[in-house]
PDB file of N, CA and C in Angstrom:
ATOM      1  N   UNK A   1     103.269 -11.650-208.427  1.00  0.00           N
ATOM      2  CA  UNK A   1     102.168 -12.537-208.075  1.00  0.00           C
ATOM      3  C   UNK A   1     101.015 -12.304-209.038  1.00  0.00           C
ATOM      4  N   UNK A   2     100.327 -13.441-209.232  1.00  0.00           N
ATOM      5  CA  UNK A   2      99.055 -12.909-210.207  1.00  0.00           C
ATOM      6  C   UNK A   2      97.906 -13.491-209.662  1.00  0.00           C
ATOM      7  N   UNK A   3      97.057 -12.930-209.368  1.00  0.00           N
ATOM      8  CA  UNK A   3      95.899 -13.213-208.361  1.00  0.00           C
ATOM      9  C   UNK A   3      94.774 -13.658-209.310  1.00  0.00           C
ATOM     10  N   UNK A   4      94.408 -14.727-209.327  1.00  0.00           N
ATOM     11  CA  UNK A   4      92.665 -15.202-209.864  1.00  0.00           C
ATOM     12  C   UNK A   4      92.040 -14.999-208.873  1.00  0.00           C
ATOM     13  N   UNK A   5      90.890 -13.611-209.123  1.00  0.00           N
ATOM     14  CA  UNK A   5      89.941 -13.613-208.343  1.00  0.00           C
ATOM     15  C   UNK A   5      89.100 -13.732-208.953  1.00  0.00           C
ATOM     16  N   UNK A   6      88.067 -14.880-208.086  1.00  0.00           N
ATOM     17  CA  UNK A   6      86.824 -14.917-208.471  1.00  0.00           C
ATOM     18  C   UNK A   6      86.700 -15.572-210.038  1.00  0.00           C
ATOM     19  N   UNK A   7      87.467 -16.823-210.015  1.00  0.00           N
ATOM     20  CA  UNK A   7      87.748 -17.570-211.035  1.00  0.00           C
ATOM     21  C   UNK A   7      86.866 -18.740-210.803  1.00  0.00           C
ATOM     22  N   UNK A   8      86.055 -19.728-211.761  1.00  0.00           N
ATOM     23  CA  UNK A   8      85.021 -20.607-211.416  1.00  0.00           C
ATOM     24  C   UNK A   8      86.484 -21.756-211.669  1.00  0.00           C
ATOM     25  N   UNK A   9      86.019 -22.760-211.172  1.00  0.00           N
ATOM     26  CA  UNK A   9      87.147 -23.604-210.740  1.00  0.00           C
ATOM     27  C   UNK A   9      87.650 -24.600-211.834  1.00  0.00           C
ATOM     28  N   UNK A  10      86.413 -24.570-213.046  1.00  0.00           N
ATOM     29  CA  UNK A  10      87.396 -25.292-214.372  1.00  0.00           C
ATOM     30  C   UNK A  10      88.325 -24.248-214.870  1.00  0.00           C
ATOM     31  N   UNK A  11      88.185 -23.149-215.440  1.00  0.00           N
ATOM     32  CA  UNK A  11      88.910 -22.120-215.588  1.00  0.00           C
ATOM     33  C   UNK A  11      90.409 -21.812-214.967  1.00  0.00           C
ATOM     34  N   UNK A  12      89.532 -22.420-213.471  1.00  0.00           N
ATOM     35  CA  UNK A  12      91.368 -22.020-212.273  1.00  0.00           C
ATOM     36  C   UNK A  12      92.211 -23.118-212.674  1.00  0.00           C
ATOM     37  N   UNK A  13      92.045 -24.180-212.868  1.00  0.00           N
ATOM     38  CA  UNK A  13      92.922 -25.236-213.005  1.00  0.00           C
ATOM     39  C   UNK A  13      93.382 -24.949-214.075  1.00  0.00           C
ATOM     40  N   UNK A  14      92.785 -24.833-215.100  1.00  0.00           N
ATOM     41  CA  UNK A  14      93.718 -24.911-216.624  1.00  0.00           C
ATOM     42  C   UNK A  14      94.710 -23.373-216.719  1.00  0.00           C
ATOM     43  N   UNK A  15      94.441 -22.306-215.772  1.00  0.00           N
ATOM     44  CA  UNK A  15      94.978 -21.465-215.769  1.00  0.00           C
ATOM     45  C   UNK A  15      96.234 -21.441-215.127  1.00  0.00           C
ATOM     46  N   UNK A  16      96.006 -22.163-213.939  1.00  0.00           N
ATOM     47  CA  UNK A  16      96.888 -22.383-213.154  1.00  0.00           C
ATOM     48  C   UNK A  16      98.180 -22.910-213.400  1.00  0.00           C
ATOM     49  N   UNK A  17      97.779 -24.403-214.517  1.00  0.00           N
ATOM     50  CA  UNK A  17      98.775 -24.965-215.133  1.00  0.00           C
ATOM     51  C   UNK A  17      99.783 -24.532-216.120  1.00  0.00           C
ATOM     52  N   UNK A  18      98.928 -23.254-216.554  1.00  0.00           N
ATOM     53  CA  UNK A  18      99.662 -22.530-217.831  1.00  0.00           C
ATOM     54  C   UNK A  18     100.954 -21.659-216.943  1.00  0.00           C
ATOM     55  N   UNK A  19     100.735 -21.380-215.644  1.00  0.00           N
ATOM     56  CA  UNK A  19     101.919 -20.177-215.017  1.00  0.00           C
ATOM     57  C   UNK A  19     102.900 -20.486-214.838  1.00  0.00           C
ATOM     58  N   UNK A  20     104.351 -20.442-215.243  1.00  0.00           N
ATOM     59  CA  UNK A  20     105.490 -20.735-214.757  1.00  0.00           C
ATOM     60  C   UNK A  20     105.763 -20.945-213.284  1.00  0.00           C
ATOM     61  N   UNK A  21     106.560 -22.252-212.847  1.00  0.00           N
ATOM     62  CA  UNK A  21     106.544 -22.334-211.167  1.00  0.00           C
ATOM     63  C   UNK A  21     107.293 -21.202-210.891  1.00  0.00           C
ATOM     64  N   UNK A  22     108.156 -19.864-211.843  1.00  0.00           N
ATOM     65  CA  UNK A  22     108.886 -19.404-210.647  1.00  0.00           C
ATOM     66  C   UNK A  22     107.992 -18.171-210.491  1.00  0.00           C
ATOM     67  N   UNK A  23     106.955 -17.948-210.981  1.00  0.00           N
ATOM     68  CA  UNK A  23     105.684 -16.604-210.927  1.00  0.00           C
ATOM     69  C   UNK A  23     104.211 -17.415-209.759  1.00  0.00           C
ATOM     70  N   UNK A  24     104.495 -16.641-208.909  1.00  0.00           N
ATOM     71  CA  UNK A  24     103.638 -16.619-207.406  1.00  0.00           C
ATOM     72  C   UNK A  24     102.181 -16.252-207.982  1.00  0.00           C
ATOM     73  N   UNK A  25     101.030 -16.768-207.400  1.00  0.00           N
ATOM     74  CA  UNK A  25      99.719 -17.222-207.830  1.00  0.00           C
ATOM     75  C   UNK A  25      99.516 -17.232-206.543  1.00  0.00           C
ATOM     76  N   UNK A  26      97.922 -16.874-206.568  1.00  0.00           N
ATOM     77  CA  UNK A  26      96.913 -16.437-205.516  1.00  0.00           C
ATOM     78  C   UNK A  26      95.694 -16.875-206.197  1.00  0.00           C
ATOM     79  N   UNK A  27      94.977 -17.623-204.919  1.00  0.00           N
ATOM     80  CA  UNK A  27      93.515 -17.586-205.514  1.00  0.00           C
ATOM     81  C   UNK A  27      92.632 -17.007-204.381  1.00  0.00           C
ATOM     82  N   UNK A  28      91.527 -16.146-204.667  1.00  0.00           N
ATOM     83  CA  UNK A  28      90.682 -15.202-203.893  1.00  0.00           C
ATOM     84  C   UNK A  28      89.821 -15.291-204.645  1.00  0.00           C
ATOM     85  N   UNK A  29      88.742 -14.692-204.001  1.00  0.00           N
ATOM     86  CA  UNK A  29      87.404 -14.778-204.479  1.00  0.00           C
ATOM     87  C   UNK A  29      86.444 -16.041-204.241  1.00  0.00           C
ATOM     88  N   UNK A  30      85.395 -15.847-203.477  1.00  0.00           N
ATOM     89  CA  UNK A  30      84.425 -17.401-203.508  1.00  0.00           C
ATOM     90  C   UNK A  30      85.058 -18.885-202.442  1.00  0.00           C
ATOM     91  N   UNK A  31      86.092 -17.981-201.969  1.00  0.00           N
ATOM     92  CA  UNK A  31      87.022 -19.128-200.890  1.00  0.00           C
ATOM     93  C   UNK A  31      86.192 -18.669-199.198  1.00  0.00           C
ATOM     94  N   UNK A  32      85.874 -20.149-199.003  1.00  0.00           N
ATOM     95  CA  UNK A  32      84.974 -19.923-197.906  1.00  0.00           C
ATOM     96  C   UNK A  32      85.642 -21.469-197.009  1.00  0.00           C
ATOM     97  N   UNK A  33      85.092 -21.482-195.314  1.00  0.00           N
ATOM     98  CA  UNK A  33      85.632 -22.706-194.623  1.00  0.00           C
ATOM     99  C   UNK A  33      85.208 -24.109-195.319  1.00  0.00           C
ATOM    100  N   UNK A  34      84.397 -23.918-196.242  1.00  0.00           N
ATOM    101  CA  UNK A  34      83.801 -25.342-196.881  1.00  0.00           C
ATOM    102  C   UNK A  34      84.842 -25.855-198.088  1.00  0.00           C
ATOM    103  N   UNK A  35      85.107 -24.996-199.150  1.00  0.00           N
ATOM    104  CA  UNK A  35      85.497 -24.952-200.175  1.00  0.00           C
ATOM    105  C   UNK A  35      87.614 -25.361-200.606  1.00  0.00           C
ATOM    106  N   UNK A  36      88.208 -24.319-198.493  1.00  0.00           N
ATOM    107  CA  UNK A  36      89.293 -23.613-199.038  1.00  0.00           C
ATOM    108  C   UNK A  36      90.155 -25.079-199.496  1.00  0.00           C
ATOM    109  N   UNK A  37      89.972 -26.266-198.815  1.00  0.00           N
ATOM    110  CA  UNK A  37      90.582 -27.924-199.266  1.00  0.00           C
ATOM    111  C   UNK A  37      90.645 -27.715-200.953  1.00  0.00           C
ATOM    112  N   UNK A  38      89.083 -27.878-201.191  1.00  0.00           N
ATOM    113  CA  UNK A  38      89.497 -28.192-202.715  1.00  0.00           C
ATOM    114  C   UNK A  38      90.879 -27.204-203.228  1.00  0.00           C
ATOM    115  N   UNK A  39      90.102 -25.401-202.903  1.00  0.00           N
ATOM    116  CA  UNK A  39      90.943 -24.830-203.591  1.00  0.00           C
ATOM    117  C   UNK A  39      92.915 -24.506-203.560  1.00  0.00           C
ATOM    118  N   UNK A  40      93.420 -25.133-202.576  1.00  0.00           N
ATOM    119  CA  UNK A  40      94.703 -25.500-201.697  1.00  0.00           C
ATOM    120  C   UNK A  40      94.875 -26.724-202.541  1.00  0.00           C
ATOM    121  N   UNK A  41      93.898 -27.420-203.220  1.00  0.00           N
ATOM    122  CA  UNK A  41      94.474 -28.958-204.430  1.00  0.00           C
ATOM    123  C   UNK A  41      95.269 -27.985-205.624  1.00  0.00           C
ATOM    124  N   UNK A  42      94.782 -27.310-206.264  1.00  0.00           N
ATOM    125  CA  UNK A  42      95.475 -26.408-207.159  1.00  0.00           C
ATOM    126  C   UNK A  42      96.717 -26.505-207.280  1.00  0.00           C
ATOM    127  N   UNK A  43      97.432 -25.465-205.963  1.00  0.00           N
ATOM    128  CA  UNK A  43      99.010 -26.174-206.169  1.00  0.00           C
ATOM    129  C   UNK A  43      99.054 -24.303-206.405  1.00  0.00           C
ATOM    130  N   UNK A  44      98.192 -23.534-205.781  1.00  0.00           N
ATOM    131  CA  UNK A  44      98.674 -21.777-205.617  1.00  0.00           C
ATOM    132  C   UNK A  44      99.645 -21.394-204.985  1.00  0.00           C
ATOM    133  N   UNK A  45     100.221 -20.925-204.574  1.00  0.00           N
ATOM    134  CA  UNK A  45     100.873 -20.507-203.443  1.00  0.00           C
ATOM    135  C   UNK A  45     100.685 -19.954-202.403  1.00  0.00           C
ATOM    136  N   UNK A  46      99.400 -19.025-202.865  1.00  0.00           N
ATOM    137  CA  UNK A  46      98.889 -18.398-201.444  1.00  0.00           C
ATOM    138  C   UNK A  46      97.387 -18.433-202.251  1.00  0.00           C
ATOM    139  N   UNK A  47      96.729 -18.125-200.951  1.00  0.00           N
ATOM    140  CA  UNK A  47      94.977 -18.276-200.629  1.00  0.00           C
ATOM    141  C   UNK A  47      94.808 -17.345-200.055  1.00  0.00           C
ATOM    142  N   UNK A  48      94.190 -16.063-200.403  1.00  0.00           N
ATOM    143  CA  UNK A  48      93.142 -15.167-199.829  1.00  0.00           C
ATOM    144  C   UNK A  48      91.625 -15.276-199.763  1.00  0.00           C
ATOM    145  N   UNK A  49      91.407 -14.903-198.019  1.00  0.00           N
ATOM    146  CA  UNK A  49      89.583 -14.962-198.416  1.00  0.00           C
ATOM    147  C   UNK A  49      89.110 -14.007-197.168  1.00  0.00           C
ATOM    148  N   UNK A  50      87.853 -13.705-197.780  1.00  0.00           N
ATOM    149  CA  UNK A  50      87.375 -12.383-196.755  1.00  0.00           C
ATOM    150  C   UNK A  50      86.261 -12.827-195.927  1.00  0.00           C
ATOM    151  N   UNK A  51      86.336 -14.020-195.704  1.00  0.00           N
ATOM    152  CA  UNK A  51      85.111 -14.723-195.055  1.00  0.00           C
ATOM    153  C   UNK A  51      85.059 -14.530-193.911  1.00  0.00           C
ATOM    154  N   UNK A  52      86.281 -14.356-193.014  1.00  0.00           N
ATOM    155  CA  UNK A  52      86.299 -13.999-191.827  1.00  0.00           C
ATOM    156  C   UNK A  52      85.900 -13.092-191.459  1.00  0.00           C
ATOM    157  N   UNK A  53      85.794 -11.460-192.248  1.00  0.00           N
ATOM    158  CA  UNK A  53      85.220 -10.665-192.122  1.00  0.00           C
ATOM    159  C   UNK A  53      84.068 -10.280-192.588  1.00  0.00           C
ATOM    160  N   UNK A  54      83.271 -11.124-193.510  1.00  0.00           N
ATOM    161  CA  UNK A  54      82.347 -10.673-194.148  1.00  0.00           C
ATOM    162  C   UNK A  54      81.173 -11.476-193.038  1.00  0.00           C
ATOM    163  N   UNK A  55      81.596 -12.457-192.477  1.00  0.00           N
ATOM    164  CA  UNK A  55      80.518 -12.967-191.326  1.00  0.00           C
ATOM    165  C   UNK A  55      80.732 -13.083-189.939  1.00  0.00           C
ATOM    166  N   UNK A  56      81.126 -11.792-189.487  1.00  0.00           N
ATOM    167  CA  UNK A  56      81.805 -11.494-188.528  1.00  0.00           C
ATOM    168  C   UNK A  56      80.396 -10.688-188.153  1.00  0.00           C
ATOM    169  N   UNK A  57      80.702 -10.573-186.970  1.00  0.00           N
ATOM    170  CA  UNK A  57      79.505  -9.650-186.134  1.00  0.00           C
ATOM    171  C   UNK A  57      80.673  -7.918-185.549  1.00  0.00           C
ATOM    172  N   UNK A  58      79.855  -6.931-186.085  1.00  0.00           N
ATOM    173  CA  UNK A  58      80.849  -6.061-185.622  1.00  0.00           C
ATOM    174  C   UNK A  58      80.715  -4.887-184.533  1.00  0.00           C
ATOM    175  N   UNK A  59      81.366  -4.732-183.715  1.00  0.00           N
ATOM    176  CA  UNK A  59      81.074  -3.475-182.540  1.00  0.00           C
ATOM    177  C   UNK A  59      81.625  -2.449-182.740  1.00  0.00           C
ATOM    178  N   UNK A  60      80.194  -1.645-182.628  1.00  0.00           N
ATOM    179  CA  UNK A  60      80.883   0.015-182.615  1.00  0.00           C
ATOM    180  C   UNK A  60      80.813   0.627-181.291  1.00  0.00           C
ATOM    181  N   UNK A  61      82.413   0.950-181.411  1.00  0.00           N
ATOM    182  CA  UNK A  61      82.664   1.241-180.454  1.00  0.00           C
ATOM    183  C   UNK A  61      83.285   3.173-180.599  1.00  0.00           C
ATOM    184  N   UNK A  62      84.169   3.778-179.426  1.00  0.00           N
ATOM    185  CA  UNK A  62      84.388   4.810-179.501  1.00  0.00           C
ATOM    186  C   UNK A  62      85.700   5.054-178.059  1.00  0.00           C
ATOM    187  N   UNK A  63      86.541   6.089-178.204  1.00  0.00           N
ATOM    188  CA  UNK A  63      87.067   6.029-177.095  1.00  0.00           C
ATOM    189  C   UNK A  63      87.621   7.352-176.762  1.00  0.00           C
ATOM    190  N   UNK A  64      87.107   8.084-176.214  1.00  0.00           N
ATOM    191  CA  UNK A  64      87.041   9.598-175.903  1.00  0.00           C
ATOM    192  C   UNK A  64      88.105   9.810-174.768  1.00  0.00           C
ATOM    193  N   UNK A  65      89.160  10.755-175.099  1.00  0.00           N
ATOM    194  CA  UNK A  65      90.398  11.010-174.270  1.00  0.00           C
ATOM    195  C   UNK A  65      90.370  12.390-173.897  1.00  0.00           C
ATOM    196  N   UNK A  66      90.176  12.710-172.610  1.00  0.00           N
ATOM    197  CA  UNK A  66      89.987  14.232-172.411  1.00  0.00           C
ATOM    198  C   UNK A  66      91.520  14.945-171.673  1.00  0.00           C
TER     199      UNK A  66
END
């Protein structure tokens, strides 16, 4: 697999086109709920994004076993 992360999106396309279909492609980086449409036009195979966790609210928690 060869992952473009954090590739600006003229760059991703012409890159994209250069990869042989039988070598697996990822795009990550800058993929958010607004954006992930366009970036799924590409034609990647897979889509990573950390958005879910980066605007997530988080609890600290603890769990003590005696």
């Amino acid at each position: 697999v060869i992952m473009f992360d954090n590739w600006d999106i003229k760059n991703l396309k012409k890159a994209l086109k250069l990869v042989p279909k039988k070598i697996k492609t990822e795009i990550s980086g800058q993929v958010n709920l607004n954006n992930i449409k366009q970036y799924a036009s590409f034609g990647a195979d897979y889509i990573s994004t950390s958005y879910m966790i980066k605007n997530s609210k988080w609890i600290d928690f603890s769990l003590e076993v005696v």
